[in-house]
Protein backbone atom coordinates (compact mmCIF):
# COMPACT_ATOMS: atom_id res chain seq x y z
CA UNK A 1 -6.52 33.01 -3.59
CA UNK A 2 -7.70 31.10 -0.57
CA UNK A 3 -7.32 27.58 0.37
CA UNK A 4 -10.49 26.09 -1.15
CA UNK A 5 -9.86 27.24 -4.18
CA UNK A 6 -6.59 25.07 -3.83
CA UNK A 7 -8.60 22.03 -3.00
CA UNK A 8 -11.36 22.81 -5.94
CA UNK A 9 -8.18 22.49 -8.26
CA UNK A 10 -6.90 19.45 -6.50
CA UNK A 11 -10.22 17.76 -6.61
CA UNK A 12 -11.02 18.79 -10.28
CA UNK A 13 -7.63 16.96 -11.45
CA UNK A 14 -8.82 13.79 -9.87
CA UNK A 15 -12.10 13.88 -11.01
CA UNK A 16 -11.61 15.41 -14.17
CA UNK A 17 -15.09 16.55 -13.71
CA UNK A 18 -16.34 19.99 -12.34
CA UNK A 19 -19.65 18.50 -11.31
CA UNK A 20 -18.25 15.24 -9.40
CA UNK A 21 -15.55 17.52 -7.74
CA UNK A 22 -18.64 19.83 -6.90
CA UNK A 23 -20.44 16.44 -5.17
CA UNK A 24 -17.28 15.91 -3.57
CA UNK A 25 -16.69 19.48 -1.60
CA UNK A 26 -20.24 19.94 -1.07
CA UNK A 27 -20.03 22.66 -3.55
CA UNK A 28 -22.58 23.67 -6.57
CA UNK A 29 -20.90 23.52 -9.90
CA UNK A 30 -21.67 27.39 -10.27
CA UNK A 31 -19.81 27.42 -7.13
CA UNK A 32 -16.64 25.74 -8.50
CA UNK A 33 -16.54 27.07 -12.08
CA UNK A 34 -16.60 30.80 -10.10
CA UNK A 35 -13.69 29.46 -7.65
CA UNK A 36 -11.18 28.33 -10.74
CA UNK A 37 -12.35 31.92 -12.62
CA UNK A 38 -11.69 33.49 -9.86
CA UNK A 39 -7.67 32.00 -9.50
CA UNK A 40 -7.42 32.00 -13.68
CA UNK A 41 -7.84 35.85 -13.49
CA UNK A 42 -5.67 36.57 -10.61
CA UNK A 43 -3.14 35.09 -12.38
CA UNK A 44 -3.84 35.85 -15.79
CA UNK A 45 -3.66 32.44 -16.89
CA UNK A 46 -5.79 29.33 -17.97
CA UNK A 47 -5.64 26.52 -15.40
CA UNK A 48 -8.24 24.40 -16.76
CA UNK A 49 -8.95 22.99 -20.44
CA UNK A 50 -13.06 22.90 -19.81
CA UNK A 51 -13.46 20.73 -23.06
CA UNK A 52 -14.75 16.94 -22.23
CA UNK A 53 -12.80 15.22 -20.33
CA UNK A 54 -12.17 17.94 -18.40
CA UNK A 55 -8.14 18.10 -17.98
CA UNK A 56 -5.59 20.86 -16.40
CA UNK A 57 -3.32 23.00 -18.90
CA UNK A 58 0.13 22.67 -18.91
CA UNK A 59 -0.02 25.67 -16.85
CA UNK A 60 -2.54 23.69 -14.51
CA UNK A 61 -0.57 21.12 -13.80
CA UNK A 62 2.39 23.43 -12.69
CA UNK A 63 0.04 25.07 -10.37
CA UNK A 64 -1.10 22.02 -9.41
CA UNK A 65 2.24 20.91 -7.99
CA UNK A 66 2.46 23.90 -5.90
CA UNK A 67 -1.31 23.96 -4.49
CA UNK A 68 -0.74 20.11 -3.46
CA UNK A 69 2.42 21.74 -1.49
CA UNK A 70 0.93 24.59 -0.14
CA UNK A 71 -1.74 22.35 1.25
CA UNK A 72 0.42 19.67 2.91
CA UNK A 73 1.40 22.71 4.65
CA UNK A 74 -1.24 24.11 5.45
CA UNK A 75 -2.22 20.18 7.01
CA UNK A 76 0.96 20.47 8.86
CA UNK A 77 0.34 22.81 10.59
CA UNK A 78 -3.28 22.06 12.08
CA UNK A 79 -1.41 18.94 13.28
CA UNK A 80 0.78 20.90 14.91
CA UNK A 81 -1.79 23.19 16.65
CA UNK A 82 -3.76 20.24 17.67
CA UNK A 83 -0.61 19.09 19.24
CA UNK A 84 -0.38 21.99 21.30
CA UNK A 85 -3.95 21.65 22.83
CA UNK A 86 -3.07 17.78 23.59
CA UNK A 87 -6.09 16.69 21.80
CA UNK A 88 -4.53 14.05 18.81
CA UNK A 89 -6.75 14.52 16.26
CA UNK A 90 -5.72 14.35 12.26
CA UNK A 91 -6.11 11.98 9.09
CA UNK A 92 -3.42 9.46 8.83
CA UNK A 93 -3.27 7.76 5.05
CA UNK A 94 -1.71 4.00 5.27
CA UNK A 95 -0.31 2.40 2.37
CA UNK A 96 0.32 -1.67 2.57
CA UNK A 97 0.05 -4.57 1.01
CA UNK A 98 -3.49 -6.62 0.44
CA UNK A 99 -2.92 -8.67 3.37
CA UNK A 100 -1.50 -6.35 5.85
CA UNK A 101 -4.26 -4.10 5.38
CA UNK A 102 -6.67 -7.52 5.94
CA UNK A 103 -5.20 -9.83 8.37
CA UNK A 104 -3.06 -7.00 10.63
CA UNK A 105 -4.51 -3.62 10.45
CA UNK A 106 -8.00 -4.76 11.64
CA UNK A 107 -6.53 -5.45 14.69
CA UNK A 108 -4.17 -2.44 15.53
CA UNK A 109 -6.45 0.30 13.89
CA UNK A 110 -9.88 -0.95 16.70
CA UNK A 111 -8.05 -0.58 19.02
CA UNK A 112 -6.49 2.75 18.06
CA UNK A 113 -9.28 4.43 17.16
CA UNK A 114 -11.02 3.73 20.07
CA UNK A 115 -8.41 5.59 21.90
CA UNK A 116 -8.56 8.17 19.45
CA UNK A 117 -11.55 8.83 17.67
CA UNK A 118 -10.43 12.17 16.28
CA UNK A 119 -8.37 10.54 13.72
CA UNK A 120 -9.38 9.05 11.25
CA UNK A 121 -7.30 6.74 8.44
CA UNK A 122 -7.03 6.02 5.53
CA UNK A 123 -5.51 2.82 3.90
CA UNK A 124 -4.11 2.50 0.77
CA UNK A 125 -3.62 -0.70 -0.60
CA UNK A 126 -0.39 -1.36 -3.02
CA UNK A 127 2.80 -3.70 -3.85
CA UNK A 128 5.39 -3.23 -1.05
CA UNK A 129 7.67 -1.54 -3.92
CA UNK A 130 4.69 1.28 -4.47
CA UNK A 131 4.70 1.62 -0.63
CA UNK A 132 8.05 3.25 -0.52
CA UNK A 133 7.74 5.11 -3.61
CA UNK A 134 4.17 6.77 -2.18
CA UNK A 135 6.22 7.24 1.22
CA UNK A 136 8.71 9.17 -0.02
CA UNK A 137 6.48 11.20 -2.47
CA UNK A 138 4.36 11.63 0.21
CA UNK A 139 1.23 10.18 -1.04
CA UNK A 140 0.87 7.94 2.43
CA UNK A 141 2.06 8.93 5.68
CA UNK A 142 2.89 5.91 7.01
CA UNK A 143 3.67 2.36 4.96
CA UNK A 144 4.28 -1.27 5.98
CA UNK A 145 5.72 -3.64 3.82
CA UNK A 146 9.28 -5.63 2.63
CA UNK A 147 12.17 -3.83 3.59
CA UNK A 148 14.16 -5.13 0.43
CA UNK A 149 14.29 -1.23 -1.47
CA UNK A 150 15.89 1.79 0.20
CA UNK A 151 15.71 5.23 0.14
CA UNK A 152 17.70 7.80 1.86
CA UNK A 153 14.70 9.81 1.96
CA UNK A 154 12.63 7.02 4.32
CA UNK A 155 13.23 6.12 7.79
CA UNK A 156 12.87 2.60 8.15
CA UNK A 157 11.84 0.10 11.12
CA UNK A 158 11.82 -3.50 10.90
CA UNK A 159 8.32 -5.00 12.52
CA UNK A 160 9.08 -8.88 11.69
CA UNK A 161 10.59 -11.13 9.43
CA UNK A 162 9.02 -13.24 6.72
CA UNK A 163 10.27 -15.74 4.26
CA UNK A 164 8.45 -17.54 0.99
CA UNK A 165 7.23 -21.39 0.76
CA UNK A 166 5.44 -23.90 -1.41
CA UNK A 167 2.14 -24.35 -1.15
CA UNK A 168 -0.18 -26.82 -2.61
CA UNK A 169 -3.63 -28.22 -2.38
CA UNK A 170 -3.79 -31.40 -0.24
CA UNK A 171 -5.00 -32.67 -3.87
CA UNK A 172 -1.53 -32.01 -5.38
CA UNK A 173 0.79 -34.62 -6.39
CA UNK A 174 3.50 -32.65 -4.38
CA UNK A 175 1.50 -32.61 -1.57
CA UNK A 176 2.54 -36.17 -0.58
CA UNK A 177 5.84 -34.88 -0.61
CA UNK A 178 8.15 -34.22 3.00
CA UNK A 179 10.55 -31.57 0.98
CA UNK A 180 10.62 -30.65 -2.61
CA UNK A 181 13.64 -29.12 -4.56
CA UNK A 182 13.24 -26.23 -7.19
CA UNK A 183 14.07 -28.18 -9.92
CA UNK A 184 11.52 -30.34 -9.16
CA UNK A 185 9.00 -27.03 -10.00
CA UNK A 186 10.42 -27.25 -12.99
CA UNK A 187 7.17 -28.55 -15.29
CA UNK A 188 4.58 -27.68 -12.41
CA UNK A 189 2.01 -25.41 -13.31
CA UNK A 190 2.53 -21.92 -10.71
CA UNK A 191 0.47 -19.37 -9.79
CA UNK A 192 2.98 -16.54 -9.21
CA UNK A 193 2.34 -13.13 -7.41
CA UNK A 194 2.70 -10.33 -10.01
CA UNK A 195 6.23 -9.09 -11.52
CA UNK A 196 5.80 -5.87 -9.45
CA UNK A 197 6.02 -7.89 -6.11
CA UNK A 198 9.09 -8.40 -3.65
CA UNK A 199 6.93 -12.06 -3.74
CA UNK A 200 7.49 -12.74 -7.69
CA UNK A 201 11.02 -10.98 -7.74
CA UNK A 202 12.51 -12.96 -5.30
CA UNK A 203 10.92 -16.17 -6.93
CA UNK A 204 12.26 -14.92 -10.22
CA UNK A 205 15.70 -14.52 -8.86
CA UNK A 206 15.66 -18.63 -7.27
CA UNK A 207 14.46 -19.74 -11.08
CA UNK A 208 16.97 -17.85 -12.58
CA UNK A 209 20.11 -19.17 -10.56
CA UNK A 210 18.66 -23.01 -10.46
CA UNK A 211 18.37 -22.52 -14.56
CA UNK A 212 14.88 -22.97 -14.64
CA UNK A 213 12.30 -21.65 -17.32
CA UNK A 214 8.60 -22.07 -14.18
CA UNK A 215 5.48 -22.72 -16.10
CA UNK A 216 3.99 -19.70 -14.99
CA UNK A 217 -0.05 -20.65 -15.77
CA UNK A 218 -1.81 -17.66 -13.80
CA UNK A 219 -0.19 -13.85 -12.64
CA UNK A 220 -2.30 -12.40 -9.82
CA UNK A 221 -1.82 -9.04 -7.47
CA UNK A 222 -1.79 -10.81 -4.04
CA UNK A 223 -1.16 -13.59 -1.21
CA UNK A 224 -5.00 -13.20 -0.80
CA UNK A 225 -6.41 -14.24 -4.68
CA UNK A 226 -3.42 -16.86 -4.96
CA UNK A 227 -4.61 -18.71 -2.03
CA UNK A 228 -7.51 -18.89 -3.19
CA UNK A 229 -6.80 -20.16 -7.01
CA UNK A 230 -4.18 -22.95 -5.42
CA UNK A 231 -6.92 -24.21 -3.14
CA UNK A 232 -9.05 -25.11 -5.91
CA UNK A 233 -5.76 -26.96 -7.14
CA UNK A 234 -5.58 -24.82 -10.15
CA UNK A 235 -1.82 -24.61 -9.92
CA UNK A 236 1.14 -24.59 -7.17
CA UNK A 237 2.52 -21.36 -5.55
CA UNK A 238 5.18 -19.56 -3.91
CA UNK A 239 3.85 -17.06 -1.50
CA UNK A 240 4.53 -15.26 2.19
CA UNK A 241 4.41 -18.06 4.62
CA UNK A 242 3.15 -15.89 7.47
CA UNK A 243 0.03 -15.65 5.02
CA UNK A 244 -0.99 -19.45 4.86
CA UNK A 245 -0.99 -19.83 8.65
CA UNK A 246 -4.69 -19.69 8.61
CA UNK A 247 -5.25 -21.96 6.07
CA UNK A 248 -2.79 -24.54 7.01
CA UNK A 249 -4.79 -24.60 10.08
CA UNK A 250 -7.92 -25.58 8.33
CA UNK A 251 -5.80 -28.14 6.28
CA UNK A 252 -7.20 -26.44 3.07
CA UNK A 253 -3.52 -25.47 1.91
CA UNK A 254 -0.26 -27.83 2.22
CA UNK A 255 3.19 -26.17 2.93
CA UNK A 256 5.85 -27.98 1.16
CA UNK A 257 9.46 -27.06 2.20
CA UNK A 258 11.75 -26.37 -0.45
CA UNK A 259 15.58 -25.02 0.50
CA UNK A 260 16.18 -22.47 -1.95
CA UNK A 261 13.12 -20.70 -0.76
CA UNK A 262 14.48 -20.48 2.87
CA UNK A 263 15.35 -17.32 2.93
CA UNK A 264 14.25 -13.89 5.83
CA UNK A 265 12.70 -10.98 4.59
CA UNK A 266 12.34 -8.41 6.75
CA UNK A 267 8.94 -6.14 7.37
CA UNK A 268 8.72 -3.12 8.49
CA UNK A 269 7.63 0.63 8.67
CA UNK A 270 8.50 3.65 6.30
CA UNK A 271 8.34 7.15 6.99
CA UNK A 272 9.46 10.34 4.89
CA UNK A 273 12.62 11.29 6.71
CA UNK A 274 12.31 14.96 8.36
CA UNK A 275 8.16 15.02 8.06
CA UNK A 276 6.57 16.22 10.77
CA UNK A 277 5.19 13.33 12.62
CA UNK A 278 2.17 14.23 14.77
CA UNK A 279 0.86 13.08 17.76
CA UNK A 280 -1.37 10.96 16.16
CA UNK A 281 1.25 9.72 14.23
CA UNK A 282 3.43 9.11 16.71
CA UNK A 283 1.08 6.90 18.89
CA UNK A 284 -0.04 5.02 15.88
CA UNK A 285 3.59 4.08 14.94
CA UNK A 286 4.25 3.21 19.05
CA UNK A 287 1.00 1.02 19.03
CA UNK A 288 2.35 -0.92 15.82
CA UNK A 289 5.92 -1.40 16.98
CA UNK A 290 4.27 -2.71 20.58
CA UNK A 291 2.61 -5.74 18.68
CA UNK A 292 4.07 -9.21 19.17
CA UNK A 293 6.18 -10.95 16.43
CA UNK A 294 2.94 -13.33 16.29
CA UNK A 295 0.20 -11.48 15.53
CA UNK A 296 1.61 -10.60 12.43
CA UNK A 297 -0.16 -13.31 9.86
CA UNK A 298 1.70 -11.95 5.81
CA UNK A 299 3.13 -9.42 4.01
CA UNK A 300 2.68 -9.83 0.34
C-alpha cells in the first residue's frame, strides 16, 4: 500500500466516479481501477461497490476513515520538514463566513502570499456554526467567525466585536424613523439570515422574549444576498452591522437603531487544540491578529 493509493480512495469517495477522480490525480482510469485492485487484494476485501454511482462498501468507508488519517499525517509531517529548512511552504484550508471570505480575506491573504508564495489556501465558505464544527473535525485548518459555540477541542482568539441592526431601504416607511422598537417589527415584512446562522438565532431569541410572531417573507444564506434583496425594498432586515458600512456610505441602505438589538458579538479565530501549527500557519494567524479593529467590514 503506498500513499497514492490512499489519495485514489479519498478522491474516488468524493467523486464517486473512477474516471473524474482519474482527471483529478492526473491518472488514467486503467491506472486507478489497478491502484484500488491492488489495496482490495492486499487486504482481501472489497473497498469499492463499482456499480453506477460508484460508492465505497461498508468496508470502504472504514478504510476510508483511516486513509484520511494516515494522510493528515503524512501532511504533517512535510510541514514539519519544511519547517526545518526555513522555507514556509504548505496548503492552508480557511473556513468563514460569505463576507469574511469577501470583504476581509482579500486583503490579508495579497499581502500574505506575496510574502509567501509557497503556500497556497484554500477558503471554505460556511455558517460560523459549520466553522467550528469543520475546525474541530479538521476539515479547515484555520476558521474565523462568531465566537458564540465552544469546544474544548478549539483554541479560540477574539479578532473584533460585532453586533446586529436594522436596516432598510431609504424607500422604507421605517426609514424616516430616528429609533425603532422590536415590537414595532412586529407586521414588517423581514428578510432573515438562515436558521443555521449566529445572525437568525440571535434574532430568533429577541422575537421570542419581546412575544413576537416576525413576518419572515424571504430566508437567505448571507449578509451579502440580504443586502442586496432589502435594497430593492423587498423587505426589512436584521444583519451584521460591520457588513452595511459600505453601503451606508453610498446611502443605498438605512441603519435604523433598535435597543434590543444592541448587543456585542465577538469574532474571532479557531484552531484544533494540540494540531501542529506550521510555519505557515503560524505567520498567517500573526498577520490576521496584527490587523486593526477597522478593517474588519462583517461577519455573517
Amino acid at each position: 500500500m503506498n500513499i497514492s493509493q490512499l489519495e485514489t480512495l479519498l478522491m474516488i469517495s468524493k467523486t464517486l466516479s473512477f474516471r473524474k477522480a482519474g482527471e483529478m490525480l492526473n491518472l488514467t482510469q486503467p491506472a486507478v481501477s489497478a491502484q484500488i485492485k491492488s489495496m482490495e487484494d492486499e487486504f482481501k476485501t472489497v473497498l469499492v461497490d463499482r456499480n453506477h454511482p460508484v460508492t465505497l462498501t461498508d468496508r470502504g468507508q472504514v478504510f476510508l476513515e483511516h486513509a484520511e488519517q494516515i494522510l493528515a499525517i503524512v501532511e504533517q509531517l512535510k510541514q514539519k520538514l519544511s519547517d526545518l529548512n526555513n522555507i514556509p511552504q504548505g496548503h492552508i484550508v480557511l473556513g468563514t463566513t460569505t463576507s469574511i471570505a469577501i470583504q476581509i480575506l482579500p486583503r490579508v491573504l495579497s499581502y500574505f502570499q506575496n510574502q509567501y508564495p509557497l503556500i497556497k489556501t484554500s477558503i471554505l465558505s460556511m455558517s460560523s456554526a459549520q466553522v467550528l464544527s469543520y475546525v474541530e473535525n479538521g476539515t479547515v485548518d484555520v476558521g474565523i467567525g462568531y465566537l458564540s459555540d465552544r469546544s474544548t477541542s478549539v483554541e479560540t482568539s477574539v479578532l473584533y466585536y460585532d453586533s446586529f441592526s436594522l436596516v432598510v431601504s431609504p424607500r422604507h416607511p421605517l426609514a424616516k424613523l430616528p429609533r425603532a422598537t422590536i415590537k414595532q417589527l412586529k407586521d414588517i415584512p423581514l428578510i432573515l439570515l438562515s436558521p443555521d446562522t449566529l445572525g437568525r438565532r440571535f434574532a430568533d431569541r429577541v422575537f421570542h422574549e419581546a412575544g413576537i410572531q416576525p413576518n419572515i417573507v424571504m430566508e437567505l444564506g448571507s449578509s451579502e444576498e440580504v443586502k442586496r434583496m432589502v435594497e430593492l425594498n423587498l423587505g426589512a432586515a436584521i444583519v451584521s452591522r460591520l457588513s452595511m458600512s459600505e453601503e451606508i456610505r453610498r446611502s443605498t441602505l438605512k441603519m435604523v437603531p433598535v435597543d434590543e438589538l444592541e448587543v456585542s458579538h465577538p469574532v474571532g479565530v479557531m484552531t484544533k487544540s494540540g494540531r501542529y501549527v506550521s510555519s505557515a500557519m503560524r505567520q498567517f494567524l500573526n498577520d490576521l491578529k496584527g490587523m486593526p479593529e477597522n478593517q474588519f467590514f462583517g461577519s455573517e
